[in-house]
Protein backbone atom coordinates (compact mmCIF):
# COMPACT_ATOMS: atom_id res chain seq x y z
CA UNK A 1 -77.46 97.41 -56.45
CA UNK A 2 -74.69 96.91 -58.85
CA UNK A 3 -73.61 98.82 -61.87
CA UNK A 4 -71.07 97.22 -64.23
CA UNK A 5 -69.42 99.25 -67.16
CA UNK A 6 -66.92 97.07 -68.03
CA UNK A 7 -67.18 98.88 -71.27
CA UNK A 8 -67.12 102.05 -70.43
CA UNK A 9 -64.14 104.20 -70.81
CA UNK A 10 -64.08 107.00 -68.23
CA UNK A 11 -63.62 110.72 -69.24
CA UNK A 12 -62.50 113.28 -66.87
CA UNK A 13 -63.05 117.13 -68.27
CA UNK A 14 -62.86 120.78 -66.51
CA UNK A 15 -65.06 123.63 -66.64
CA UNK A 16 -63.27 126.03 -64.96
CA UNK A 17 -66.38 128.43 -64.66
CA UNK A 18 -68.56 125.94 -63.09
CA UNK A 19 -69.27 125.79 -59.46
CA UNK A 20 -67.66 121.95 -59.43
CA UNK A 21 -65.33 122.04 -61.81
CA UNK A 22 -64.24 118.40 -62.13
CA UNK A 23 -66.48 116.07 -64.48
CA UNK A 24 -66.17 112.56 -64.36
CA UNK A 25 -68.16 110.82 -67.24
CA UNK A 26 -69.01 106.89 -67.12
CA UNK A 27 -71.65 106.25 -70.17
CA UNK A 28 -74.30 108.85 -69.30
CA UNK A 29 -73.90 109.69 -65.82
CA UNK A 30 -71.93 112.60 -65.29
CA UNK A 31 -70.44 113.53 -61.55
CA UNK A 32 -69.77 117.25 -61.13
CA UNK A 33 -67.31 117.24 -57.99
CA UNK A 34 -65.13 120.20 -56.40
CA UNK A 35 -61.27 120.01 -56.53
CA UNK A 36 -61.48 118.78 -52.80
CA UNK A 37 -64.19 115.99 -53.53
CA UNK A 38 -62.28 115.24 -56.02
CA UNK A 39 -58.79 114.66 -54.20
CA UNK A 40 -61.14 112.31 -51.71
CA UNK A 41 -62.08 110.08 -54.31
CA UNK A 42 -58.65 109.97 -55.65
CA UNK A 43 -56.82 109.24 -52.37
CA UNK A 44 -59.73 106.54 -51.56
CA UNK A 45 -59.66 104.73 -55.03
CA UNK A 46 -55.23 104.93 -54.46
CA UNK A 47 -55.81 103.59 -50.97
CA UNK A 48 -57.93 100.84 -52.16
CA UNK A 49 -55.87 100.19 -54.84
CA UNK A 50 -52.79 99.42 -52.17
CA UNK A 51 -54.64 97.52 -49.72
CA UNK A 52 -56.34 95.17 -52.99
CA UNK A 53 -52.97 94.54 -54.23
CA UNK A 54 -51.71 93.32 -50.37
C-alpha cells in the first residue's frame, strides 16, 4: 500500500487537554500521539534522515 501526498503540507498542533496531545495533520488524516510517541517518530524520521543522506 502506498500513500503519496506530495501535496500535502503537514500541520503539527497541541491540545494540551487531550489525552495525546500532539496532532499531526496530512490532508484528512489526523494522528493524535503522546509527547513520548511523538519523540519516537521524531528520532526515527532524524535517524533515517542521516543514514539516507550516507
Amino acid at each position: 500500500m502506498k500513500l503519496h501526498g506530495r501535496s500535502l503540507t503537514p500541520h503539527i498542533t497541541v491540545d494540551p487537554a487531550a489525552r495525546r496531545p500532539i496532532l499531526l495533520r496530512l490532508g484528512g488524516l489526523v494522528l493524535a500521539m503522546s509527547t513520548t510517541e511523538a519523540q519516537q517518530i521524531a528520532d526515527q524520521l532524524h535517524d533515517a534522515v542521516e543514514e539516507a543522506d550516507q
